[in-house]
PDB file of N, CA and C in Angstrom:
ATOM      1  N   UNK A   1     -12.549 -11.438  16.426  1.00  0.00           N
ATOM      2  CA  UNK A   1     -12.051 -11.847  15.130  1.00  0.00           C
ATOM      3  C   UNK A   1     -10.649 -11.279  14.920  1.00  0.00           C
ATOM      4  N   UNK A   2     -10.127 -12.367  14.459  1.00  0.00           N
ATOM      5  CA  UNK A   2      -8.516 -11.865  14.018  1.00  0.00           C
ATOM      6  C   UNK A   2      -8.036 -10.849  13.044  1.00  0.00           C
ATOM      7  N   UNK A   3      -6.958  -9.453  13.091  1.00  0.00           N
ATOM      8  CA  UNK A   3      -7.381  -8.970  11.722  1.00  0.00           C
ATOM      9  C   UNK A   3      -6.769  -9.528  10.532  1.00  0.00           C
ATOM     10  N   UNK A   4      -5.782 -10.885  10.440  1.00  0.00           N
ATOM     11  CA  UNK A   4      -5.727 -11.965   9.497  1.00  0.00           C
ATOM     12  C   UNK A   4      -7.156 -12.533   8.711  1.00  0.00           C
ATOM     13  N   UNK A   5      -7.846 -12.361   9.758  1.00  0.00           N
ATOM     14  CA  UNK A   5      -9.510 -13.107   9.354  1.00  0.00           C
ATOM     15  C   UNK A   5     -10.504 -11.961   8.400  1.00  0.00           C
ATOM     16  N   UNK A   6     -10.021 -10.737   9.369  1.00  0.00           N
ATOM     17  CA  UNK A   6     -10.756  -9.381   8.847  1.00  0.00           C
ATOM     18  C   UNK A   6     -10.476  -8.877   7.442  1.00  0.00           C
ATOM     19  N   UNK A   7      -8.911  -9.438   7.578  1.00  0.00           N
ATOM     20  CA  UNK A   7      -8.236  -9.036   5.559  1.00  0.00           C
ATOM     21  C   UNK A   7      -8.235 -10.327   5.129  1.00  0.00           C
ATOM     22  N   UNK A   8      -8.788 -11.373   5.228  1.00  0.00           N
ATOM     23  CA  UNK A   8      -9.301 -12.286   4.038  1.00  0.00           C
ATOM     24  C   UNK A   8     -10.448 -12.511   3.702  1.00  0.00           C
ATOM     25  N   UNK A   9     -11.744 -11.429   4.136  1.00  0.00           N
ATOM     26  CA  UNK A   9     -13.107 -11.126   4.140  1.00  0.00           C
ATOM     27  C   UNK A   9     -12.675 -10.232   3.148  1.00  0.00           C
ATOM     28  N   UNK A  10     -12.187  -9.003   3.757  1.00  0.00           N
ATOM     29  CA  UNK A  10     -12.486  -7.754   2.805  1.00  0.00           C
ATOM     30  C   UNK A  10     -11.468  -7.985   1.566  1.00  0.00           C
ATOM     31  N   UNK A  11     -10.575  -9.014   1.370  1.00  0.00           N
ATOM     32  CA  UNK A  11     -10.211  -9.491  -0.117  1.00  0.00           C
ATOM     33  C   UNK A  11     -10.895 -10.240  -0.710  1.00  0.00           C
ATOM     34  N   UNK A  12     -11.735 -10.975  -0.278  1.00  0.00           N
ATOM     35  CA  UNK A  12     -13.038 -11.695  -1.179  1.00  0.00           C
ATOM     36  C   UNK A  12     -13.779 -10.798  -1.411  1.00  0.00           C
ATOM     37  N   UNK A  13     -14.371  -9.354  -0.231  1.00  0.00           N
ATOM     38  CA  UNK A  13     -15.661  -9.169  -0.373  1.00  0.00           C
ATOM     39  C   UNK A  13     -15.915  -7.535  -0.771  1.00  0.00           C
ATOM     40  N   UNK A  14     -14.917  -7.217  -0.479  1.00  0.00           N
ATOM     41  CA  UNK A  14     -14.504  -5.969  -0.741  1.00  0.00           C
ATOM     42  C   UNK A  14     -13.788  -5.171  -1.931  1.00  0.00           C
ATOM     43  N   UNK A  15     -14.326  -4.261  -2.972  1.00  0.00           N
ATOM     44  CA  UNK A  15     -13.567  -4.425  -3.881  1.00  0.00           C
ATOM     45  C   UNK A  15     -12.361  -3.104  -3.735  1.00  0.00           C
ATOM     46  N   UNK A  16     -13.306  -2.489  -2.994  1.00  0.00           N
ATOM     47  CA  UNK A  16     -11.722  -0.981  -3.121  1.00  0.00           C
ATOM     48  C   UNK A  16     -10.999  -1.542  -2.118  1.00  0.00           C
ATOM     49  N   UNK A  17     -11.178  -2.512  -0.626  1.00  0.00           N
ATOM     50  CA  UNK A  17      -9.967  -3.142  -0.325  1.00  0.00           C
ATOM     51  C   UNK A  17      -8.915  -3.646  -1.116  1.00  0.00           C
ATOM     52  N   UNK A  18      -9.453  -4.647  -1.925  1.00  0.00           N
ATOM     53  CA  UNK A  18      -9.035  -5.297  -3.187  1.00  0.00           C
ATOM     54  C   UNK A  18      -7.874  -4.229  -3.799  1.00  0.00           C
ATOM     55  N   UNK A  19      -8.408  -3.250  -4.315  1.00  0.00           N
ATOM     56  CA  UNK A  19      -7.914  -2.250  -5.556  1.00  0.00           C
ATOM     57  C   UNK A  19      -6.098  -1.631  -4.476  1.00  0.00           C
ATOM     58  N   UNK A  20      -6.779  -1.278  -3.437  1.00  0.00           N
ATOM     59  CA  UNK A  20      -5.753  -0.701  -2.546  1.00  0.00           C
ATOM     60  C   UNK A  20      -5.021  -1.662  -2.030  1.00  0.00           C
ATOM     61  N   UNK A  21      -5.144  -2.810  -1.962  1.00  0.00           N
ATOM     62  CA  UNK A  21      -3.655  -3.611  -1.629  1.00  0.00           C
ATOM     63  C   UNK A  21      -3.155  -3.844  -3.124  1.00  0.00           C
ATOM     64  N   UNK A  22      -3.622  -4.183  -3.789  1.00  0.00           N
ATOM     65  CA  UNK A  22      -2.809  -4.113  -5.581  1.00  0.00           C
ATOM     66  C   UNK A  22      -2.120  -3.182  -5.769  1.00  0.00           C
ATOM     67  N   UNK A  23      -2.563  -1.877  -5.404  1.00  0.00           N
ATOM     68  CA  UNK A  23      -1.596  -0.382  -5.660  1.00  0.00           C
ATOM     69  C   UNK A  23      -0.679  -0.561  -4.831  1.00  0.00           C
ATOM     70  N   UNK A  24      -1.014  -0.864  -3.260  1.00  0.00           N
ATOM     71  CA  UNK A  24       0.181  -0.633  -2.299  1.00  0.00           C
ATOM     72  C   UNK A  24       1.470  -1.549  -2.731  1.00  0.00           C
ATOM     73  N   UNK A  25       0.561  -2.982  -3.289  1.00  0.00           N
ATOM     74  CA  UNK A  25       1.922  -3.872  -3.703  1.00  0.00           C
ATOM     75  C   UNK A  25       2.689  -3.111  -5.042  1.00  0.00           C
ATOM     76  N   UNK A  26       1.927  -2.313  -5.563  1.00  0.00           N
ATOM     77  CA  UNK A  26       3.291  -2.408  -6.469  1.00  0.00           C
ATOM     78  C   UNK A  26       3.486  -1.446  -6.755  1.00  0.00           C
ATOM     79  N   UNK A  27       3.395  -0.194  -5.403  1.00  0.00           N
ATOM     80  CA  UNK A  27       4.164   0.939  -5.116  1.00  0.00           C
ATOM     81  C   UNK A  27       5.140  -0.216  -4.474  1.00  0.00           C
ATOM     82  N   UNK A  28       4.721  -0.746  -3.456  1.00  0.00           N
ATOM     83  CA  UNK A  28       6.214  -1.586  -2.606  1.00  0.00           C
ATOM     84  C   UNK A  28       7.312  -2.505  -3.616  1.00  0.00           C
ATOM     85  N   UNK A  29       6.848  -2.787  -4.950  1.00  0.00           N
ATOM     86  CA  UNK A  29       7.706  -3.467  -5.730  1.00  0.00           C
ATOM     87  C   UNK A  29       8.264  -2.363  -6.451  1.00  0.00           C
ATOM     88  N   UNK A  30       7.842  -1.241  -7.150  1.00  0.00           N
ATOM     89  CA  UNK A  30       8.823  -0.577  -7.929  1.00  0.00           C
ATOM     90  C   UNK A  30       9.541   0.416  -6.288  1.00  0.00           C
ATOM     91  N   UNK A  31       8.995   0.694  -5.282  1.00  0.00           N
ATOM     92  CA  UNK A  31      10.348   1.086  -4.462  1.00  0.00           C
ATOM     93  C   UNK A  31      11.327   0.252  -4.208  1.00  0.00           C
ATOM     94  N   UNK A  32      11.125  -0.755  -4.168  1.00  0.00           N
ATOM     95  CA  UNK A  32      12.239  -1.533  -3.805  1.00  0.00           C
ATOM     96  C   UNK A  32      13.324  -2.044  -5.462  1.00  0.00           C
ATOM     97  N   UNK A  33      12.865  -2.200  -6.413  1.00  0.00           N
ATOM     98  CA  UNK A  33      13.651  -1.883  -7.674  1.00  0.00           C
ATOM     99  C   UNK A  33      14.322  -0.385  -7.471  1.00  0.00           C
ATOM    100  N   UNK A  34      14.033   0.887  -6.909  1.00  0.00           N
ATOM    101  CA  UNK A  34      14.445   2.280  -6.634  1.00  0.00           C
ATOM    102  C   UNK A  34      15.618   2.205  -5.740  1.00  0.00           C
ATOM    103  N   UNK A  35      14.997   1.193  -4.978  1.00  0.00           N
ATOM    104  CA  UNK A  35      16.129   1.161  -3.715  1.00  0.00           C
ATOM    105  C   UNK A  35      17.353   0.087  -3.820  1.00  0.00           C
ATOM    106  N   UNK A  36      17.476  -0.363  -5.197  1.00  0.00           N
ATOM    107  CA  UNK A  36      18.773  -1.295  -5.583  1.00  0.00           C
ATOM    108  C   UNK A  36      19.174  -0.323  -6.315  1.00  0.00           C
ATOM    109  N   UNK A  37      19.279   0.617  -6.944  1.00  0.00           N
ATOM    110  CA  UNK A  37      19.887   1.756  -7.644  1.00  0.00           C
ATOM    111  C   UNK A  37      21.528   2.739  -6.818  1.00  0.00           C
ATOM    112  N   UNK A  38      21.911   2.080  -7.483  1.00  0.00           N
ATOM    113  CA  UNK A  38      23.065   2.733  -6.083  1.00  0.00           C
ATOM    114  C   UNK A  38      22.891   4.404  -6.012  1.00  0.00           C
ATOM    115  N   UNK A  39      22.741   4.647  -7.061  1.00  0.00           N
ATOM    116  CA  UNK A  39      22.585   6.370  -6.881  1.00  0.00           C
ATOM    117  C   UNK A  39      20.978   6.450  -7.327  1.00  0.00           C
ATOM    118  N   UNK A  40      20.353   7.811  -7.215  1.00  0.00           N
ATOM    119  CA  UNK A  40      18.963   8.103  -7.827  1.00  0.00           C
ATOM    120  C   UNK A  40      19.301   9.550  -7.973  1.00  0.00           C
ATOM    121  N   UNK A  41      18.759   9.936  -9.379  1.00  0.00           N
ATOM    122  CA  UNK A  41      18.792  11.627  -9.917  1.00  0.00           C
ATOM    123  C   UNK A  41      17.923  12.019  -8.727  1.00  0.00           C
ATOM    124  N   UNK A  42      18.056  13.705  -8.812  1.00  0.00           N
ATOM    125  CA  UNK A  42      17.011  14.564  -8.515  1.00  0.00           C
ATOM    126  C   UNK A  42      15.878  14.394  -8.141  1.00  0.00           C
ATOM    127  N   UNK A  43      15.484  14.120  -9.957  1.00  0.00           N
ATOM    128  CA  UNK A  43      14.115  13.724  -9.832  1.00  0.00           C
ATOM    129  C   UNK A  43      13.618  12.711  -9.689  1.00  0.00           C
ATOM    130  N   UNK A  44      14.219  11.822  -9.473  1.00  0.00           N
ATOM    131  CA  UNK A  44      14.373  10.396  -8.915  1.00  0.00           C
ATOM    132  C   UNK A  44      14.122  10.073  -7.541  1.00  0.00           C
ATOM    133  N   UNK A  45      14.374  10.638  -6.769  1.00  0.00           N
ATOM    134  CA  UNK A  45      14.797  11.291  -5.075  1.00  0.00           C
ATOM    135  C   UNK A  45      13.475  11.426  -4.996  1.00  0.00           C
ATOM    136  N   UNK A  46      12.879  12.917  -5.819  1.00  0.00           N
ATOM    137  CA  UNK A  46      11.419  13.656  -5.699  1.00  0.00           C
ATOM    138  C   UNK A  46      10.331  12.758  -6.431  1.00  0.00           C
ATOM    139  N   UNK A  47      10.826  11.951  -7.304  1.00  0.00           N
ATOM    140  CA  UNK A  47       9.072  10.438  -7.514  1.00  0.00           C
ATOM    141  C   UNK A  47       9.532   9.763  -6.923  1.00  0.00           C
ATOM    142  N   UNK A  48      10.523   9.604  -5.731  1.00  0.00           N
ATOM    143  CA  UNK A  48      10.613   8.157  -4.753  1.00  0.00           C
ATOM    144  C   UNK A  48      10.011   8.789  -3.717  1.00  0.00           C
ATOM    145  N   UNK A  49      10.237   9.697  -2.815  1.00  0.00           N
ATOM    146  CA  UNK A  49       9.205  10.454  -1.621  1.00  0.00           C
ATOM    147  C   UNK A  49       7.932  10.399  -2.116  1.00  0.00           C
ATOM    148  N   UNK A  50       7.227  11.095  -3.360  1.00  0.00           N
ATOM    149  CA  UNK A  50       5.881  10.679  -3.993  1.00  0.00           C
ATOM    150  C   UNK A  50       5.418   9.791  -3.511  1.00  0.00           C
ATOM    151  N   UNK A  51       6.212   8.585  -4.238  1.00  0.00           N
ATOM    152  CA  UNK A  51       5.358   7.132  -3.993  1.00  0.00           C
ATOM    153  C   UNK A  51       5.510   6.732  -2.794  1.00  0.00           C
ATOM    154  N   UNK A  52       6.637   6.751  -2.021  1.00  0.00           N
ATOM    155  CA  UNK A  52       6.249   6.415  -0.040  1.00  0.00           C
ATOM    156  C   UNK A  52       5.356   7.326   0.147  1.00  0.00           C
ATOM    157  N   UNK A  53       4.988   8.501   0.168  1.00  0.00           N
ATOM    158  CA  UNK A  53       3.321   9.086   0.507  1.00  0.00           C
ATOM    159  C   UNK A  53       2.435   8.433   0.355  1.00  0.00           C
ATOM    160  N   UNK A  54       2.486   8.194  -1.239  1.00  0.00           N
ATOM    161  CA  UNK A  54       1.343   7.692  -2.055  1.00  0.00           C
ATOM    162  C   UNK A  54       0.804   6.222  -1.238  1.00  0.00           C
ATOM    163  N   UNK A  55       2.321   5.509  -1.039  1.00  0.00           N
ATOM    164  CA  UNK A  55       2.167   3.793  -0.418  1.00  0.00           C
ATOM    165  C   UNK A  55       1.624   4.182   1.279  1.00  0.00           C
ATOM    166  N   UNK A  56       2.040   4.956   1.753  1.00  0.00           N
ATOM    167  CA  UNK A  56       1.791   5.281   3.160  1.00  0.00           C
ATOM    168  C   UNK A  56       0.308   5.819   3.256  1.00  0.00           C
ATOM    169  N   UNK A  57      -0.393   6.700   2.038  1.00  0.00           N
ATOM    170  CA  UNK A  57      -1.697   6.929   2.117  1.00  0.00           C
ATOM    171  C   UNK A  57      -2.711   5.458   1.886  1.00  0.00           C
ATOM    172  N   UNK A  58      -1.982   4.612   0.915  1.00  0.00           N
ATOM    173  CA  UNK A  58      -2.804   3.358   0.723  1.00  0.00           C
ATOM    174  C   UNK A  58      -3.140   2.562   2.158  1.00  0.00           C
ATOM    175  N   UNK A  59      -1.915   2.603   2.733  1.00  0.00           N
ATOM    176  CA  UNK A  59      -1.559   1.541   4.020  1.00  0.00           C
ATOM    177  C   UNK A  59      -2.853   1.946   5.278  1.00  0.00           C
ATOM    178  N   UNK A  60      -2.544   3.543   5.099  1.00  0.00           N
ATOM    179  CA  UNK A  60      -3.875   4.186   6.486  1.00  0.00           C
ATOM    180  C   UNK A  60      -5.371   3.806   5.695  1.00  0.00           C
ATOM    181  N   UNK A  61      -5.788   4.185   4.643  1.00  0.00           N
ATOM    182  CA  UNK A  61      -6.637   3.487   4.100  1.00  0.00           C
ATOM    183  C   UNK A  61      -7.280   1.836   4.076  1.00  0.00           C
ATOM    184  N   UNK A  62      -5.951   1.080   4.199  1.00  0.00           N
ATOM    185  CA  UNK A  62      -6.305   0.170   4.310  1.00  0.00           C
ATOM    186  C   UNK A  62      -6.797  -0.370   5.840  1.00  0.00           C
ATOM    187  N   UNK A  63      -5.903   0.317   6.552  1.00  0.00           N
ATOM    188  CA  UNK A  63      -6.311  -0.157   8.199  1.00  0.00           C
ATOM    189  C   UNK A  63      -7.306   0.738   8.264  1.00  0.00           C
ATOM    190  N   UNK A  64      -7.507   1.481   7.775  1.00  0.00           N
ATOM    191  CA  UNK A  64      -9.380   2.427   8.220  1.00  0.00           C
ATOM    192  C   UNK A  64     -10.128   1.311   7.611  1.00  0.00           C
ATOM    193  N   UNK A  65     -10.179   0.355   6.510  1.00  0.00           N
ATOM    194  CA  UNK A  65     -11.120  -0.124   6.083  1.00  0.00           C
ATOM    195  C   UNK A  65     -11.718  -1.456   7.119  1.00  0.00           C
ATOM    196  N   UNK A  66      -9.742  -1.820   7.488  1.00  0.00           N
ATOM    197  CA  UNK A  66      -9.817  -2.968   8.688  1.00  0.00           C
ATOM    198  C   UNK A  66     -10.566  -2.535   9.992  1.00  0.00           C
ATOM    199  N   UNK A  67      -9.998  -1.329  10.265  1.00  0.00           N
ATOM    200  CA  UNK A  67     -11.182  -0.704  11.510  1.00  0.00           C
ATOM    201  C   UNK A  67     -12.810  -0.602  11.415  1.00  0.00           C
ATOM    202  N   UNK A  68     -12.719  -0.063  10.262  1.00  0.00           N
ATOM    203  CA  UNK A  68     -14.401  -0.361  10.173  1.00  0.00           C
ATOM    204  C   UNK A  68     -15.473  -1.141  10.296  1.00  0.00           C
ATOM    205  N   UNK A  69     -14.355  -2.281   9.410  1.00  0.00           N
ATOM    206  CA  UNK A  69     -15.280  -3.897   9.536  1.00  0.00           C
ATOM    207  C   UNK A  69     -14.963  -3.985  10.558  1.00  0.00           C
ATOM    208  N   UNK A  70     -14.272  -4.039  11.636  1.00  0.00           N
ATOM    209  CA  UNK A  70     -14.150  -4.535  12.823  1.00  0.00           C
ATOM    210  C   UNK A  70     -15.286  -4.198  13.969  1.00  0.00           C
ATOM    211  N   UNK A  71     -15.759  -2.848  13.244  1.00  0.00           N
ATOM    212  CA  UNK A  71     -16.871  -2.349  14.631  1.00  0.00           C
ATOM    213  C   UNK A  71     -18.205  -3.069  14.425  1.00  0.00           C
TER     214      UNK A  71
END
């Protein structure tokens, strides 16, 4: 099985799949509004590293969920 096939199962059938691509998308939409900012404060800098963690913890999550169904 394809894992194209594997993530349009676990988006029908799955709901914390579900929940975790919604977060990842829109950690990936407000970074990229971050990243048209020609400059970013301080603390701007330190909640933009945050959320690439945060989006990078969703992403391994999500391929553990793809690995799973796969076995």
């Amino acid at each position: 099985m394809k894992e194209a096939e594997v993530v349009d199962i676990l988006r029908n059938e799955n709901e914390e799949y579900k929940k975790l691509e919604e977060e990842h998308q829109k950690l990936h939409e407000y970074l990229d509004e971050m990243s048209k900012k020609k400059y970013l404060s301080s603390e701007e800098e330190i909640e933009k590293k945050k959320l690439q963690k945060k989006k990078l913890h969703y992403k391994d999550k999500l391929a553990q969920l793809i690995r799973e169904y796969k076995k």
